[in-house]
C-alpha atoms as a PDB file:
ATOM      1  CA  UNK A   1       0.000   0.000   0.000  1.00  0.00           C
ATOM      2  CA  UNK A   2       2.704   2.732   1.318  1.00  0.00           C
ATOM      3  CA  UNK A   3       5.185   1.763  -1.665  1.00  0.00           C
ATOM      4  CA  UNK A   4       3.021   1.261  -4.670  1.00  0.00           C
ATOM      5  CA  UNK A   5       5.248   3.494  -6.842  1.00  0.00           C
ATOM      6  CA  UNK A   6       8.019   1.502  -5.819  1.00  0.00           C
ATOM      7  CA  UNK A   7       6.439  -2.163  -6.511  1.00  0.00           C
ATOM      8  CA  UNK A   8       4.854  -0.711 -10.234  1.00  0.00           C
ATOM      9  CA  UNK A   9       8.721   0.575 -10.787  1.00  0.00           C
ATOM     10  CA  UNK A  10      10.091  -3.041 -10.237  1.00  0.00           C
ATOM     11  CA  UNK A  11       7.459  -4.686 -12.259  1.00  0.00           C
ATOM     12  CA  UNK A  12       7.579  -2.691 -15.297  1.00  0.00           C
ATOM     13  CA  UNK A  13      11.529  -3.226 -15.257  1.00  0.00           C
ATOM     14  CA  UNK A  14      11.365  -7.029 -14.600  1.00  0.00           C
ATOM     15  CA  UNK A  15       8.250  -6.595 -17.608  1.00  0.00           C
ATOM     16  CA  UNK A  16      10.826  -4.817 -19.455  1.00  0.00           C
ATOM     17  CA  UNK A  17      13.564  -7.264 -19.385  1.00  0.00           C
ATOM     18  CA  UNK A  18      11.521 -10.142 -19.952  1.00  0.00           C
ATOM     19  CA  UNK A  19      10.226  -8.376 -22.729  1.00  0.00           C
ATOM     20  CA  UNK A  20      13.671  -7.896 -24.293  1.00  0.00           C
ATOM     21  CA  UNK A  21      14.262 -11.216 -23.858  1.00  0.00           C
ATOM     22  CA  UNK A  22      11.444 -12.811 -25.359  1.00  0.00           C
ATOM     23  CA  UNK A  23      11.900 -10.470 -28.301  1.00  0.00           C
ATOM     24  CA  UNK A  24      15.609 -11.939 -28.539  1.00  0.00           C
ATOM     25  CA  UNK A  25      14.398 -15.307 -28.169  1.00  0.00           C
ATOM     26  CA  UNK A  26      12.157 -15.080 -30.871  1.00  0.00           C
ATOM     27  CA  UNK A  27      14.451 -13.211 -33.112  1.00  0.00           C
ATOM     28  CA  UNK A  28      16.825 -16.259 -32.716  1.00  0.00           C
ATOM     29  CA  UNK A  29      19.788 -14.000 -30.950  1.00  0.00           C
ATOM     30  CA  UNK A  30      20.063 -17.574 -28.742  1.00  0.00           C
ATOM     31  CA  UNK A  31      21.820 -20.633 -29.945  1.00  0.00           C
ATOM     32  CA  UNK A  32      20.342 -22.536 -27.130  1.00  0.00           C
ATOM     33  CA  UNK A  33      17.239 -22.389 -24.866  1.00  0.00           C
ATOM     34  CA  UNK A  34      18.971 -23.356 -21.631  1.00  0.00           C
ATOM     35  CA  UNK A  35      21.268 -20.503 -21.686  1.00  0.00           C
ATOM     36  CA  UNK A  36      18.613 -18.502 -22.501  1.00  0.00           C
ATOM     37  CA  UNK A  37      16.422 -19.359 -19.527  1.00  0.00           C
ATOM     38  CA  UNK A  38      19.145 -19.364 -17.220  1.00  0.00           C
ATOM     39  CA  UNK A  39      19.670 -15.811 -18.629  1.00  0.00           C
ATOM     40  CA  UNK A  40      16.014 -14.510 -17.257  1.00  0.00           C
ATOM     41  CA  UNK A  41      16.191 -16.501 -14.521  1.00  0.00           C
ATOM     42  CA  UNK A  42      19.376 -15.266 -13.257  1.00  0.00           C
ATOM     43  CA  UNK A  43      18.091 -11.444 -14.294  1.00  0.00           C
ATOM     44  CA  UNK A  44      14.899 -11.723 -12.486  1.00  0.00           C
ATOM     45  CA  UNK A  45      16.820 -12.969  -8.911  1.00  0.00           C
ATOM     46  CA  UNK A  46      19.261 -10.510  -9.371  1.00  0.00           C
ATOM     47  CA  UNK A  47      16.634  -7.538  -9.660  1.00  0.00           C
ATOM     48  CA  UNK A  48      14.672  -9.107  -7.092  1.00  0.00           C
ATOM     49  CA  UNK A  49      17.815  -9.012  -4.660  1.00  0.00           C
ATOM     50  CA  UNK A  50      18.643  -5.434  -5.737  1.00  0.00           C
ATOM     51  CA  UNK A  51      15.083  -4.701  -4.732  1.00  0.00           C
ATOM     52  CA  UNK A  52      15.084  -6.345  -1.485  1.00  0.00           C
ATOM     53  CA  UNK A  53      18.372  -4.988   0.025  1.00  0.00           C
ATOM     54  CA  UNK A  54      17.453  -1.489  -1.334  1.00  0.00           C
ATOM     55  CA  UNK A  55      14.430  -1.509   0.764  1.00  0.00           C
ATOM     56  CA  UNK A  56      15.791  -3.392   3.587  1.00  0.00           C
ATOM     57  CA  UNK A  57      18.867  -0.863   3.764  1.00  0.00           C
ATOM     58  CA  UNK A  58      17.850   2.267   2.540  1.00  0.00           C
ATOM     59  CA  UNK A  59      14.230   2.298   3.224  1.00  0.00           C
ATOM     60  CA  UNK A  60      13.718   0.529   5.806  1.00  0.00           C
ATOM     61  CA  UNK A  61      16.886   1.230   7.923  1.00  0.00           C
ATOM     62  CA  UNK A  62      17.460  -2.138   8.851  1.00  0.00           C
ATOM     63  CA  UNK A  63      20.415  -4.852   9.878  1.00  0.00           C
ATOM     64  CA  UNK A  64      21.451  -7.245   7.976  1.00  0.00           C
ATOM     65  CA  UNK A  65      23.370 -10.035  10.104  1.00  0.00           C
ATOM     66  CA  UNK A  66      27.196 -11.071   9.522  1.00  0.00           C
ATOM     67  CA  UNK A  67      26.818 -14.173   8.601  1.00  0.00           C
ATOM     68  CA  UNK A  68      24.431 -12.882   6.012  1.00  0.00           C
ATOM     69  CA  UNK A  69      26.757 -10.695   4.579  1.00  0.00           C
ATOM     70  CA  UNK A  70      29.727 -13.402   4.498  1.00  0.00           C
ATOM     71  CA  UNK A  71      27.111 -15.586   2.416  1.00  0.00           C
ATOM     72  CA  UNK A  72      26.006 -13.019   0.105  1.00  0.00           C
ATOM     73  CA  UNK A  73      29.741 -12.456  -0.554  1.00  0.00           C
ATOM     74  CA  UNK A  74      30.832 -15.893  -0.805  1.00  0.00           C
ATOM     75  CA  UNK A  75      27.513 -16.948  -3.192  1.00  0.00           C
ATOM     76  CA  UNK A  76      29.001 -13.939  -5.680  1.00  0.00           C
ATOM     77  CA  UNK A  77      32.608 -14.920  -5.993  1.00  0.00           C
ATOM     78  CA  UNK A  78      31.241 -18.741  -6.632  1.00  0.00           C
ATOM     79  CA  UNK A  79      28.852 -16.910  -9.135  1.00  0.00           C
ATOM     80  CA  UNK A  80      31.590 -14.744 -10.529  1.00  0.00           C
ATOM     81  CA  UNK A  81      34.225 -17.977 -10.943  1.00  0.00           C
ATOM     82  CA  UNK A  82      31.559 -19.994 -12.540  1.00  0.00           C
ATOM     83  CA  UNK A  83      30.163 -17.876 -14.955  1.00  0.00           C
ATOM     84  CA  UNK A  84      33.835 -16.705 -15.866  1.00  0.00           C
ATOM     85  CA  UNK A  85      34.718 -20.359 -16.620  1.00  0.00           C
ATOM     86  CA  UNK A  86      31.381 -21.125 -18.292  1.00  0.00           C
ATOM     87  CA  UNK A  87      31.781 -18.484 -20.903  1.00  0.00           C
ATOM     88  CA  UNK A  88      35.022 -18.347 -21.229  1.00  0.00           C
ATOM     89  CA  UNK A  89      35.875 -21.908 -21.536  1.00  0.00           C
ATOM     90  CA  UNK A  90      33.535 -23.479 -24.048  1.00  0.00           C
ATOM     91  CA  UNK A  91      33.557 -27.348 -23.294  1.00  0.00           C
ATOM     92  CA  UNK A  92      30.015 -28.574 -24.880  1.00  0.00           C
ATOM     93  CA  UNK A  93      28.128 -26.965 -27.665  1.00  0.00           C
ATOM     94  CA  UNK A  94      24.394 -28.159 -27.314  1.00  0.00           C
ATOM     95  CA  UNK A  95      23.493 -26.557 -30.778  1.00  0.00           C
ATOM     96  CA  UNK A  96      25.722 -29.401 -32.869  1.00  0.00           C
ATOM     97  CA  UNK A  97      25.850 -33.563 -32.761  1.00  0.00           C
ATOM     98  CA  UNK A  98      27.083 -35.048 -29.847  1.00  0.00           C
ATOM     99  CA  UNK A  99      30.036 -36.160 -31.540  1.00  0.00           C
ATOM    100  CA  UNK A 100      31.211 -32.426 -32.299  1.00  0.00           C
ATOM    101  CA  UNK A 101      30.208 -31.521 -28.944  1.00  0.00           C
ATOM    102  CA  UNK A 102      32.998 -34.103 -27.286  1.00  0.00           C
ATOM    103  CA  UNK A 103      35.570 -32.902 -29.960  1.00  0.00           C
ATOM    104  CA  UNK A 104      35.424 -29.374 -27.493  1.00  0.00           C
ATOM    105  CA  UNK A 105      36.467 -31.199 -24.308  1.00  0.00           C
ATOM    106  CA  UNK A 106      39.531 -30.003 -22.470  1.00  0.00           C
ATOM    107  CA  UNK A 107      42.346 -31.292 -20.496  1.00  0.00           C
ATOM    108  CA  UNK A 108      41.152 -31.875 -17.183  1.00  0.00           C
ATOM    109  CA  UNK A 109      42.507 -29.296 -14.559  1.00  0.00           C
ATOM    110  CA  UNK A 110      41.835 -31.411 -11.251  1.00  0.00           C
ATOM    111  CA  UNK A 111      43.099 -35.162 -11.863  1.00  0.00           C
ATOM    112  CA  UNK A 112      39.049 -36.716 -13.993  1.00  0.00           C
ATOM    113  CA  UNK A 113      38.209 -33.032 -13.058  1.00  0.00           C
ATOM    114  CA  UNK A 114      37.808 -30.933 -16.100  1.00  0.00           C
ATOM    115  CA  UNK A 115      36.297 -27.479 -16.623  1.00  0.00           C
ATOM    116  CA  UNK A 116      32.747 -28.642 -17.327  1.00  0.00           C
ATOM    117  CA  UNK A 117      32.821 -30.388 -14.084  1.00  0.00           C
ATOM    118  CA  UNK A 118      34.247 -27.378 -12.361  1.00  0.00           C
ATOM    119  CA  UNK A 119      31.893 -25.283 -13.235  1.00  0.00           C
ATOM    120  CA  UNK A 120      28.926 -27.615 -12.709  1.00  0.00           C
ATOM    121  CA  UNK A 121      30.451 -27.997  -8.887  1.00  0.00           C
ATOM    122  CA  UNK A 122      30.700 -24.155  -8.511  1.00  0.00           C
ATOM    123  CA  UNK A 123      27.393 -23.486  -9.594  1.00  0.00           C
ATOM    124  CA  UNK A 124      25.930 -25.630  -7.937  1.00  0.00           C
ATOM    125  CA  UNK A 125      27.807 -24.585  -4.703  1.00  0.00           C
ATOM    126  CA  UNK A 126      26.602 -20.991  -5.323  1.00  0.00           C
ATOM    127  CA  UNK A 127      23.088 -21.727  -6.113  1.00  0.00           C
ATOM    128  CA  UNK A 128      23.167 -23.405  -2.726  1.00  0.00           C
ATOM    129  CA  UNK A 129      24.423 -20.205  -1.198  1.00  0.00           C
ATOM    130  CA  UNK A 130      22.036 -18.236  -2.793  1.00  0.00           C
ATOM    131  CA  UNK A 131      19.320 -20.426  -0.952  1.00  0.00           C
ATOM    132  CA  UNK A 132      21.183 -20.122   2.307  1.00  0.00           C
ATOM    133  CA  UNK A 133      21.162 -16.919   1.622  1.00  0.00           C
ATOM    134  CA  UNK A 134      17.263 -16.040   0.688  1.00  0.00           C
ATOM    135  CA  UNK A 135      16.771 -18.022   4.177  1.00  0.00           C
ATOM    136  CA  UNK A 136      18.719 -16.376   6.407  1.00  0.00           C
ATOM    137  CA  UNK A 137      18.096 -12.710   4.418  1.00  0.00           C
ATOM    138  CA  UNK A 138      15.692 -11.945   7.928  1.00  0.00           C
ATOM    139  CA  UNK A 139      17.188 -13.122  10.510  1.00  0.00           C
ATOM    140  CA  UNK A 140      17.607  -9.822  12.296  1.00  0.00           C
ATOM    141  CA  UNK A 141      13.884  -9.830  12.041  1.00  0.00           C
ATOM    142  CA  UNK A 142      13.549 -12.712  14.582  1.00  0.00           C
ATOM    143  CA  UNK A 143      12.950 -10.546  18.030  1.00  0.00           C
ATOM    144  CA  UNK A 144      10.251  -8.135  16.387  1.00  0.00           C
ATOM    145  CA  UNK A 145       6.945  -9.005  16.445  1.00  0.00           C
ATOM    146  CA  UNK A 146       4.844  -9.793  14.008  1.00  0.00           C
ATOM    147  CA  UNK A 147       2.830  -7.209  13.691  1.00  0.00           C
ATOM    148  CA  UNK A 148       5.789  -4.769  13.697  1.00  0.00           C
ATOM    149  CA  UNK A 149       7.181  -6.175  10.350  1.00  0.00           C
ATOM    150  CA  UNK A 150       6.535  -3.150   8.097  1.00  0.00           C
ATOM    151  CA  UNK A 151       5.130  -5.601   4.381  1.00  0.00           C
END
C-alpha cells in the first residue's frame, strides 16, 4: 500500500527485461534455450535481490546479520568464478551432434576433473548459497513481532 510506486517501478523493469528477452528469443539472438532461460532466470533474482536490500537498507533502515553478509559475498565470488569459466571456456556446444560436442572437451585441470565439471560444482555450490542466503536474508527480524514487520 505505502510503496506502490516503488512495486509498479520493479514490475515494469522485470516486464521490461523479460520483454527484451522474449523479443531476442524469438528473433533467434540464442543458440540454445537453456542458456537462454538461465539468462532470465538469473536477471529476475538478481533484480529481485537489488530490490530487497534497497528496501531493507535504505528504506527501511534495517540490519542485515554477519553471517548474512559473508554468504552473500561468498555466493558472488562462486557466481563470478563460474560464470567466468562457463563463458570463457567453451567445453560442450548443445546446438551441434554429440560427436562435435565431445571434440570441445579439455584437459582436465583437477586429476578426472575438467572445466565442465568445475563449473557444474561451482554453480551448484553458489546456487546453494544463494538459498542459504534467501533463508537467512531476515534473521535480524527474529525478536520483532509480528505485527511490527513493516510488508
Amino acid at each position: 500500500p505505502g510503496n506502490s510506486g516503488r512495486t509498479k517501478a520493479v514490475v515494469s523493469t522485470q516486464s521490461t527485461g523479460t520483454i527484451i528477452l522474449a523479443i531476442t528469443g524469438v528473433k533467434g539472438m540464442w543458440r540454445d534455450h537453456s542458456m537462454y532461460n538461465v539468462v532470465a532466470i538469473v536477471i529476475d533474482i538478481s533484480l529481485y535481490l537489488a530490490y530487497y536490500f534497497i528496501n531493507k537498507l535504505a528504506i527501511r533502515k534495517e540490519k542485515v546479520m554477519r553471517s548474512t553478509v559473508v554468504v552473500l559475498t561468498s555466493a558472488a565470488i562462486l557466481w563470478l568464478l563460474s560464470s567466468m569459466i562457463f563463458l570463457f571456456t567453451r567445453s560442450i556446444d548443445t546446438s551441434v551432434s554429440p560427436a562435435e560436442s565431445r571434440a570441445l572437451n579439455r584437459e582436465c585441470l583437477l586429476g578426472p576433473i575438467d572445466s565442465h565439471d568445475m563449473w557444474h560444482c561451482l554453480s551448484a555450490l553458489s546456487m546453494f548459497l544463494t538459498e542459504i542466503l534467501l533463508l537467512n536474508l531476515d534473521d535480524d527480524q527474529m525478536e520483532v513481532k509480528t505485527v511490527e514487520i513493516y510488508f
